[in-house]
N, C-alpha and C. Protein backbone atom coordinates (compact mmCIF):
# COMPACT_ATOMS: atom_id res chain seq x y z
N UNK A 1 113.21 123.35 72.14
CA UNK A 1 113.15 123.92 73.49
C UNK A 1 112.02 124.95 73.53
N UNK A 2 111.29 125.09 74.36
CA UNK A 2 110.09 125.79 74.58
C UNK A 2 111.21 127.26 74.88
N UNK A 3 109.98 128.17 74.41
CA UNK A 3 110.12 129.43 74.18
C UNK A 3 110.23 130.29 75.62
N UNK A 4 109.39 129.75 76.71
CA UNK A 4 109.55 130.17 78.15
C UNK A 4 111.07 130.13 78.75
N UNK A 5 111.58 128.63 78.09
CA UNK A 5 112.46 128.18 78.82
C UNK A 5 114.05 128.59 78.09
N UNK A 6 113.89 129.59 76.91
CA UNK A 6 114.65 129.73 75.96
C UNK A 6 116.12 130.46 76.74
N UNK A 7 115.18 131.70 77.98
CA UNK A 7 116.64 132.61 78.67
C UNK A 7 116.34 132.39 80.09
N UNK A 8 116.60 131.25 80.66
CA UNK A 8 116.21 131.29 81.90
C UNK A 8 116.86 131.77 83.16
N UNK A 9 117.89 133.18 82.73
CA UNK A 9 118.53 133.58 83.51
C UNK A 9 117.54 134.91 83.38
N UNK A 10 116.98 134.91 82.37
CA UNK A 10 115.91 136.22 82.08
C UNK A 10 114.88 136.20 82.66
N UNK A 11 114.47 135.24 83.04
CA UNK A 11 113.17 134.23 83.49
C UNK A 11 113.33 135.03 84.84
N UNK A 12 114.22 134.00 85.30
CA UNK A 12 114.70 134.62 86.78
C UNK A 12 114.69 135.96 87.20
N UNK A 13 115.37 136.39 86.32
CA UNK A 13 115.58 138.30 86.70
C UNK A 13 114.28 138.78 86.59
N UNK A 14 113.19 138.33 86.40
CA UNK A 14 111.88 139.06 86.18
C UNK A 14 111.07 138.61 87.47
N UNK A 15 112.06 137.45 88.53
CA UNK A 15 111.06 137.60 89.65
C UNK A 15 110.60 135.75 89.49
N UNK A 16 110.80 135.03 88.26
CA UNK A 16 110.49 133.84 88.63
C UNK A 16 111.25 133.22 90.24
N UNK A 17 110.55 132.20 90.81
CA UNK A 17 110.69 131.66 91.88
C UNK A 17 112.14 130.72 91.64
N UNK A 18 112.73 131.27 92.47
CA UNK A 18 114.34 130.66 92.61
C UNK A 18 114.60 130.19 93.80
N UNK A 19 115.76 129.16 93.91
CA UNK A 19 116.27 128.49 95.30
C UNK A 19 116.48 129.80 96.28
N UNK A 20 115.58 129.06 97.83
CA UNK A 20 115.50 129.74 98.56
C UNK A 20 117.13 129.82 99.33
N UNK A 21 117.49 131.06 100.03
CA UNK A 21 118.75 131.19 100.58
C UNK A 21 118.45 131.53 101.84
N UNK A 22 117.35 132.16 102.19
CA UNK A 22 117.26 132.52 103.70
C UNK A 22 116.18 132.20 104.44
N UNK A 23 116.08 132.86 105.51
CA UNK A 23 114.75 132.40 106.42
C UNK A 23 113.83 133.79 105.80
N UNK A 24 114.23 134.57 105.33
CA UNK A 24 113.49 136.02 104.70
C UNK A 24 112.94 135.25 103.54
N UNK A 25 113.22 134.46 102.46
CA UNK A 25 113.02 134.24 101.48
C UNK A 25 112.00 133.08 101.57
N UNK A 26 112.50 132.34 102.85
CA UNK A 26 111.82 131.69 103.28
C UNK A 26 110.07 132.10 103.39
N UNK A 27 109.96 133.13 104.23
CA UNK A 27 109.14 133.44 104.75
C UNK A 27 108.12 134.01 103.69
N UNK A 28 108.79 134.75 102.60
CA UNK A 28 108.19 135.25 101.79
C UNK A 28 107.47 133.94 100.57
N UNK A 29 108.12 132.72 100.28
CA UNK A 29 107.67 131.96 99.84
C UNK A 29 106.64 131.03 100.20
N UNK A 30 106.57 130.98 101.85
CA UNK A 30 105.63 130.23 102.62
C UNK A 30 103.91 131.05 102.46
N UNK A 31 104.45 132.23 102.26
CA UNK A 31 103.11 133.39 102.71
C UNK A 31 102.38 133.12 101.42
N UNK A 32 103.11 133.24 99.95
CA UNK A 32 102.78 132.88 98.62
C UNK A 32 102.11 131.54 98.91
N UNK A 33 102.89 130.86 99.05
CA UNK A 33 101.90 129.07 98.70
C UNK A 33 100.57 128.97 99.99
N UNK A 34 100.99 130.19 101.22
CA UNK A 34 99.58 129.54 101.74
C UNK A 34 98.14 130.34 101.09
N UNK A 35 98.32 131.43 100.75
CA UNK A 35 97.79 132.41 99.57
C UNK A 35 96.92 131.28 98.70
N UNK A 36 98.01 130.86 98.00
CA UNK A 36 97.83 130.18 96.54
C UNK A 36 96.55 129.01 96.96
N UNK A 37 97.23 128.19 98.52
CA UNK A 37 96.58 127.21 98.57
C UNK A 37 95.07 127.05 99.38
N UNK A 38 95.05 128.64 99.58
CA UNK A 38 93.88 128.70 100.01
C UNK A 38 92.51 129.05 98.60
N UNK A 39 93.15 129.25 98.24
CA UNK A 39 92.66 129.60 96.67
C UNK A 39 91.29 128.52 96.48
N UNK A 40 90.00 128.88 96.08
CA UNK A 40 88.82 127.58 95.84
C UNK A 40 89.27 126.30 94.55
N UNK A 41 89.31 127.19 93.86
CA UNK A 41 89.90 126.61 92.57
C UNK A 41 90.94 127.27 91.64
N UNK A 42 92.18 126.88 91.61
CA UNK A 42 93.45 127.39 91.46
C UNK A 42 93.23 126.82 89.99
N UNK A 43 93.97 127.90 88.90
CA UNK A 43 94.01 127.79 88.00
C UNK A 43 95.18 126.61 87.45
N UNK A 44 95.34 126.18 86.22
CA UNK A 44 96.35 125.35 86.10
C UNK A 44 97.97 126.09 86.55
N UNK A 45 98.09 127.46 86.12
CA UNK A 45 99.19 127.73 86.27
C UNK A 45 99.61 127.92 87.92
N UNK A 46 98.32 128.08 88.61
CA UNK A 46 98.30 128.56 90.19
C UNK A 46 98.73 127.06 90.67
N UNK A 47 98.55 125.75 90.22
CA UNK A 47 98.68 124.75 90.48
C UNK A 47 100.35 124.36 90.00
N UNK A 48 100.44 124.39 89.18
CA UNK A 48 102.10 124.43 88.70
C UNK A 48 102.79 125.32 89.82
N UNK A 49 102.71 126.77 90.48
CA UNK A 49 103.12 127.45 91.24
C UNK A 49 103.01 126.81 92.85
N UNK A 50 102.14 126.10 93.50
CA UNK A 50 101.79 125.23 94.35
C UNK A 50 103.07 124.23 94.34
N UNK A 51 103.15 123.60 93.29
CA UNK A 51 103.57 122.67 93.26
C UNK A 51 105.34 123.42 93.31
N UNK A 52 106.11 124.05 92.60
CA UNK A 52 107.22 124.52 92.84
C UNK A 52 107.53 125.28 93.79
N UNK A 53 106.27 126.06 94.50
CA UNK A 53 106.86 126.53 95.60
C UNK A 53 106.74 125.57 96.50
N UNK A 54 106.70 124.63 96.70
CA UNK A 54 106.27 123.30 97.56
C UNK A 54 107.71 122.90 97.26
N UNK A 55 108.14 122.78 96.53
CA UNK A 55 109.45 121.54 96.62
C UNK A 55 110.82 122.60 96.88
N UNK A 56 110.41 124.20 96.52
CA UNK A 56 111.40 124.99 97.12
C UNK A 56 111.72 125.23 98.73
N UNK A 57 110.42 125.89 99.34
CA UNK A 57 110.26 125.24 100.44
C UNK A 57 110.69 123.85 101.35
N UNK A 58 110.22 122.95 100.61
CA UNK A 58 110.50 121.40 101.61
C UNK A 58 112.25 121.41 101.45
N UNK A 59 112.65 121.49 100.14
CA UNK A 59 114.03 121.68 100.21
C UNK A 59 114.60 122.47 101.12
N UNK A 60 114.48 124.04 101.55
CA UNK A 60 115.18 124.61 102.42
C UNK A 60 114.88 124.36 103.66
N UNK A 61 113.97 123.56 103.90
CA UNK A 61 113.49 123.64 105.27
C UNK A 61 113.87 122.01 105.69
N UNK A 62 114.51 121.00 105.07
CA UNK A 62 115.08 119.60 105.13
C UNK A 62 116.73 120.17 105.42
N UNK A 63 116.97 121.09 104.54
CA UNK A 63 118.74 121.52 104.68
C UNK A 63 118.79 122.04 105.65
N UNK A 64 117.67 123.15 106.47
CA UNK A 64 118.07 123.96 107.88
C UNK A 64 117.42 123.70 109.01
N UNK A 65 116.42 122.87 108.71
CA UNK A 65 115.39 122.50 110.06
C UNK A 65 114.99 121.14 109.81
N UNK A 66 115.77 119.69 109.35
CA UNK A 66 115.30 118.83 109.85
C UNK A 66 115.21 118.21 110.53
N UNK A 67 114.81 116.91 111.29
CA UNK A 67 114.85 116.85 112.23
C UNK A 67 115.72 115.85 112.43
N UNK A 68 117.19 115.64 113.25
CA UNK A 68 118.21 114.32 113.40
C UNK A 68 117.45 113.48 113.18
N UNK A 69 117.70 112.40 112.76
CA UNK A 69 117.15 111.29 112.92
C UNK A 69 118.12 110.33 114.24
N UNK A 70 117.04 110.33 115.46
CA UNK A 70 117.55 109.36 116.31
C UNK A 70 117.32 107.88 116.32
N UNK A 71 117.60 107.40 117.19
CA UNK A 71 117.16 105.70 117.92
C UNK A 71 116.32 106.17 118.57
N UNK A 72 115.35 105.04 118.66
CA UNK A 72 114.34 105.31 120.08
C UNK A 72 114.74 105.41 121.08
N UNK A 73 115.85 104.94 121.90
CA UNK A 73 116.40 105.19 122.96
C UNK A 73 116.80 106.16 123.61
N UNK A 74 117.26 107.17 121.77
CA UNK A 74 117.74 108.62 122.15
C UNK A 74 116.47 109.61 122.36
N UNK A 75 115.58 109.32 121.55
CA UNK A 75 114.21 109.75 121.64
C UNK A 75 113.43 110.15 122.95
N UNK A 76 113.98 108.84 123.73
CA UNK A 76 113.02 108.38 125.25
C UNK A 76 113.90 109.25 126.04
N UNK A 77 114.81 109.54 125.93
CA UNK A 77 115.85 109.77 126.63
C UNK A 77 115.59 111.44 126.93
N UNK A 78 115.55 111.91 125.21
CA UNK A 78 115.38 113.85 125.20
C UNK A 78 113.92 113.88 125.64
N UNK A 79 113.00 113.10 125.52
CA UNK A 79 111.51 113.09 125.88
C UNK A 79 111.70 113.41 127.41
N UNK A 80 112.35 112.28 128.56
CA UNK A 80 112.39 112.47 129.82
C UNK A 80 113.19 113.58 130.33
N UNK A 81 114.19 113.89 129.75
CA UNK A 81 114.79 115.68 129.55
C UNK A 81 114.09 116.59 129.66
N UNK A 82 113.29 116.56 128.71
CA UNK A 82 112.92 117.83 128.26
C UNK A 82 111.22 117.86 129.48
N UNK A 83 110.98 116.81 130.07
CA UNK A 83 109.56 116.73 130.36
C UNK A 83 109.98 116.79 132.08
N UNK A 84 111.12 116.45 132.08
CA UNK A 84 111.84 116.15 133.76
C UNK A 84 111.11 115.28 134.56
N UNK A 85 111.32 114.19 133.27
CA UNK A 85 110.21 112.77 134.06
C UNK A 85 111.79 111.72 134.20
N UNK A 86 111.61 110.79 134.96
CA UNK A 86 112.40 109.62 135.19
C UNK A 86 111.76 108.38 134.38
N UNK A 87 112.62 107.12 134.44
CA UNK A 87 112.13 105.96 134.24
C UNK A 87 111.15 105.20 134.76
N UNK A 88 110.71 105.80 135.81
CA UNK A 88 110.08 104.88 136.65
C UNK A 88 108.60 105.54 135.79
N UNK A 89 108.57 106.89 135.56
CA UNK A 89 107.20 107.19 134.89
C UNK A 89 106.64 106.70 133.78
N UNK A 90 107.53 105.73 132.80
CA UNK A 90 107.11 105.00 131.97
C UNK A 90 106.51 103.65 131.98
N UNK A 91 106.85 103.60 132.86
CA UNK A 91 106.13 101.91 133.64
C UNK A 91 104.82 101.77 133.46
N UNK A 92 104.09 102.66 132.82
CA UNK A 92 102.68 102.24 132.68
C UNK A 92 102.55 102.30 130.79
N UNK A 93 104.08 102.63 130.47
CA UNK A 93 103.74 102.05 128.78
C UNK A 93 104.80 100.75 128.45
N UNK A 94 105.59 100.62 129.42
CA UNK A 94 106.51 99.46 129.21
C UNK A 94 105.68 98.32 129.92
N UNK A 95 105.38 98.27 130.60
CA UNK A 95 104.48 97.01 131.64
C UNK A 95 105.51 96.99 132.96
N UNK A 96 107.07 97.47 132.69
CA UNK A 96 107.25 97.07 134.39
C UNK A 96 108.49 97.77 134.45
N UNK A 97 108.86 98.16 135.69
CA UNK A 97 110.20 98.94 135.45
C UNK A 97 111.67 98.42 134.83
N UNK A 98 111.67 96.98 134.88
CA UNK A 98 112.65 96.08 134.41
C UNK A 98 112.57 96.18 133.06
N UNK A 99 111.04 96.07 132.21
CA UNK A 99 110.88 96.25 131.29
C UNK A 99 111.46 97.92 130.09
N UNK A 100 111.70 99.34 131.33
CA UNK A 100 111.82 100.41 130.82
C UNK A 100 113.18 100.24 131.12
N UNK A 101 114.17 99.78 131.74
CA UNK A 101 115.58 99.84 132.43
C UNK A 101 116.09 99.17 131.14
N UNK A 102 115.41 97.56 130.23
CA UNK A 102 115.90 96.89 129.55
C UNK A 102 116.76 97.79 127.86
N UNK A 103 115.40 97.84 128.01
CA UNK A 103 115.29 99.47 126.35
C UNK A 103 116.07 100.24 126.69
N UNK A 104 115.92 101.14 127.89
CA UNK A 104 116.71 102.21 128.14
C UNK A 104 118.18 101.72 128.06
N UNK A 105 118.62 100.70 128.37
CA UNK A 105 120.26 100.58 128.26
C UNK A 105 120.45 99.35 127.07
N UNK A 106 119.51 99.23 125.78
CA UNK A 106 119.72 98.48 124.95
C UNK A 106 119.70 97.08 124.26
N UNK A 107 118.93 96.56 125.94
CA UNK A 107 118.92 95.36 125.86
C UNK A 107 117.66 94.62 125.18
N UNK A 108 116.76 95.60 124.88
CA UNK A 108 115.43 95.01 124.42
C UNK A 108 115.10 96.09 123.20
N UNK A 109 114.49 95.57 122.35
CA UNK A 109 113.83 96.84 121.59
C UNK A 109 112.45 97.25 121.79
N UNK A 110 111.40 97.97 120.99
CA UNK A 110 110.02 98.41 122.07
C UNK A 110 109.32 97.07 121.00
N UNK A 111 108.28 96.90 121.76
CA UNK A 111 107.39 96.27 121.07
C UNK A 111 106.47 97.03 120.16
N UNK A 112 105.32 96.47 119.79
CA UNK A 112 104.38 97.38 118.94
C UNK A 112 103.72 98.27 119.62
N UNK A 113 103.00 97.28 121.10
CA UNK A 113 102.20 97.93 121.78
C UNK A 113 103.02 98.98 122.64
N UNK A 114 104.33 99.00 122.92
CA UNK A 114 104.84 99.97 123.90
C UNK A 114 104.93 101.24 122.31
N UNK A 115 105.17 100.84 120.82
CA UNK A 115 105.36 101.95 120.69
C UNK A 115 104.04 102.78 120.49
N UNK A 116 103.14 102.17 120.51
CA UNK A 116 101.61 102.90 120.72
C UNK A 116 101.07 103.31 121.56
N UNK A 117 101.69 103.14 122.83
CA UNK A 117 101.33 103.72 124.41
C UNK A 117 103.03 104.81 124.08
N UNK A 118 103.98 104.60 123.94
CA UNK A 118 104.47 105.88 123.89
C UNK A 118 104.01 107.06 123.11
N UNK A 119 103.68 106.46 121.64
CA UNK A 119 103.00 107.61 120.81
C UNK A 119 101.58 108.25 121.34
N UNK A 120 100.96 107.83 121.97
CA UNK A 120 99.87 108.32 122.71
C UNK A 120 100.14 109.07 123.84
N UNK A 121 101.33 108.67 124.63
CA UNK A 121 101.09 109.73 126.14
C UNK A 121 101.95 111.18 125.72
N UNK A 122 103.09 110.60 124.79
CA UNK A 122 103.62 112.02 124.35
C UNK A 122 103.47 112.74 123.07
N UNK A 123 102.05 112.39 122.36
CA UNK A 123 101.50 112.94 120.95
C UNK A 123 102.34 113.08 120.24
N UNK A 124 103.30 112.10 120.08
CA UNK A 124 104.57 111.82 119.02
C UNK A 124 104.24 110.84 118.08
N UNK A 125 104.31 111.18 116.77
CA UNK A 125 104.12 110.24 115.77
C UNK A 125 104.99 108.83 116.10
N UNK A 126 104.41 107.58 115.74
CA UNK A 126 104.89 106.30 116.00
C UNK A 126 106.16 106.21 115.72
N UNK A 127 106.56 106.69 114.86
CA UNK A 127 107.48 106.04 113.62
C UNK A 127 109.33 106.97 114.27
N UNK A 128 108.55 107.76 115.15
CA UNK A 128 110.09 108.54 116.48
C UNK A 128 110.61 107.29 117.36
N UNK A 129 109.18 106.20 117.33
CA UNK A 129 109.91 105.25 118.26
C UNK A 129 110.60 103.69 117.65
N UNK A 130 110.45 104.08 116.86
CA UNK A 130 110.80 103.17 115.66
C UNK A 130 112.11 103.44 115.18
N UNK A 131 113.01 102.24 115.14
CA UNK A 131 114.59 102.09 114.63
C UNK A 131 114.15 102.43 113.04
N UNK A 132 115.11 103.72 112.52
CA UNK A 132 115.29 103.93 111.47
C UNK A 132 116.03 102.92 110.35
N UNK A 133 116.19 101.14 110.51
CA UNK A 133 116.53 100.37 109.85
C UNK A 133 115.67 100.17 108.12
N UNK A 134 115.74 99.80 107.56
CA UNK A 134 114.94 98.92 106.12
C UNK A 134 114.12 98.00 107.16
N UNK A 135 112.69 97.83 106.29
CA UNK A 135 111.96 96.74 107.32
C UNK A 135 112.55 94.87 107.14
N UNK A 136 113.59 94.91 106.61
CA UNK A 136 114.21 93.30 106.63
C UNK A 136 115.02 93.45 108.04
N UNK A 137 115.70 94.84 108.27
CA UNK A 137 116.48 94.75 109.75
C UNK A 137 115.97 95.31 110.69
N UNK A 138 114.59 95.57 110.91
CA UNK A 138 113.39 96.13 111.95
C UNK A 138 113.82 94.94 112.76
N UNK A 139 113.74 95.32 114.28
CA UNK A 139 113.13 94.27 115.24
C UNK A 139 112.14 93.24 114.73
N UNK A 140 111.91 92.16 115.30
CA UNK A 140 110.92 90.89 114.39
C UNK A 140 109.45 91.34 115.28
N UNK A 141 109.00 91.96 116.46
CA UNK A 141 108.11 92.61 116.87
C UNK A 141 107.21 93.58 116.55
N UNK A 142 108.41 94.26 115.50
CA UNK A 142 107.77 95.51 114.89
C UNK A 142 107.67 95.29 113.29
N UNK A 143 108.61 94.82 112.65
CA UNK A 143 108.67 93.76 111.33
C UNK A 143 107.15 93.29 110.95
N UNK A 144 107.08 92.34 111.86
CA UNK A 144 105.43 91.50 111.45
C UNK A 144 104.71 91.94 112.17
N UNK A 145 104.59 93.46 113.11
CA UNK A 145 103.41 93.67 113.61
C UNK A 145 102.93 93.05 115.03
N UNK A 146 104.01 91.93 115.47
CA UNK A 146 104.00 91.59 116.57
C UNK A 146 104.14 92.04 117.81
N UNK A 147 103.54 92.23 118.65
CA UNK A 147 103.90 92.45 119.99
C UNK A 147 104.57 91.61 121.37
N UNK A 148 105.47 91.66 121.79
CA UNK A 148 105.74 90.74 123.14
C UNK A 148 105.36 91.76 123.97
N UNK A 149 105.09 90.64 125.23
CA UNK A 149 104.66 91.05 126.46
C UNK A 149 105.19 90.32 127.36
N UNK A 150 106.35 90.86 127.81
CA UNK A 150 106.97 90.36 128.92
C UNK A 150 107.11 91.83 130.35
């Protein structure tokens, strides 16, 4: 066993980087790695430190701030909420209002091209409009890259 790693409750008590517990600890670890990562050329150990305050971080911030994972439907839904738009305003990324009524109550899934006209008008990454399935149970539209146009 390496000699660093011999009292690592000693380790700790001297200030090594430990699981974050708060948004304070938080904050104080974020300020460190942007420090570190602004750095020209970070030494090996500055790079080891990068790298653990990186996975301390992503960890507390997946346990207290991630983001639900919805359906696209629920997606379209808090989008027109939060924007105080209706259905009818999507009609120029669905192709027709029958087409936004279908999705909206389940009956269709999006195509490729609707989810690339949604990711474009509301600067939302693609993949919000996209069923969180394995790609064997994706829609067959979005699966092979296909688009319908009805």
């Amino acid at each position: 066993m390496s000699t660093v790693l011999a009292n690592p409750a000693e380790m700790i008590a001297h200030g090594a980087p430990r699981v974050i517990h708060n948004d304070a600890e938080l904050e104080m670890y974020t300020d460190a790695l942007f420090r570190l990562t602004a750095l020209e050329s970070p030494s090996g150990s500055e790079v080891e430190a990068i790298e653990l305050l990186t996975l301390l971080v992503e960890r507390y911030e997946q346990e207290h701030y991630s983001v639900p994972k919805g359906d696209p439907v629920a997606v379209v839904r808090l989008i027109l909420e939060q924007q105080n738009l209706t259905q009818r305003n999507l009609i120029p990324q669905f192709g027709s209002e029958s087409a936004v009524s279908m999705f909206m109550t389940g009956q269709r899934n999006l195509t490729l091209e609707q989810v690339r006209k949604l990711s474009a008008r509301f600067k939302l990454p693609a993949d919000v409009f996209i069923p969180k399935a394995s790609a064997s149970h994706r829609p067959k539209a979005l699966a092979k890259g296909h688009s319908r146009s009805r």
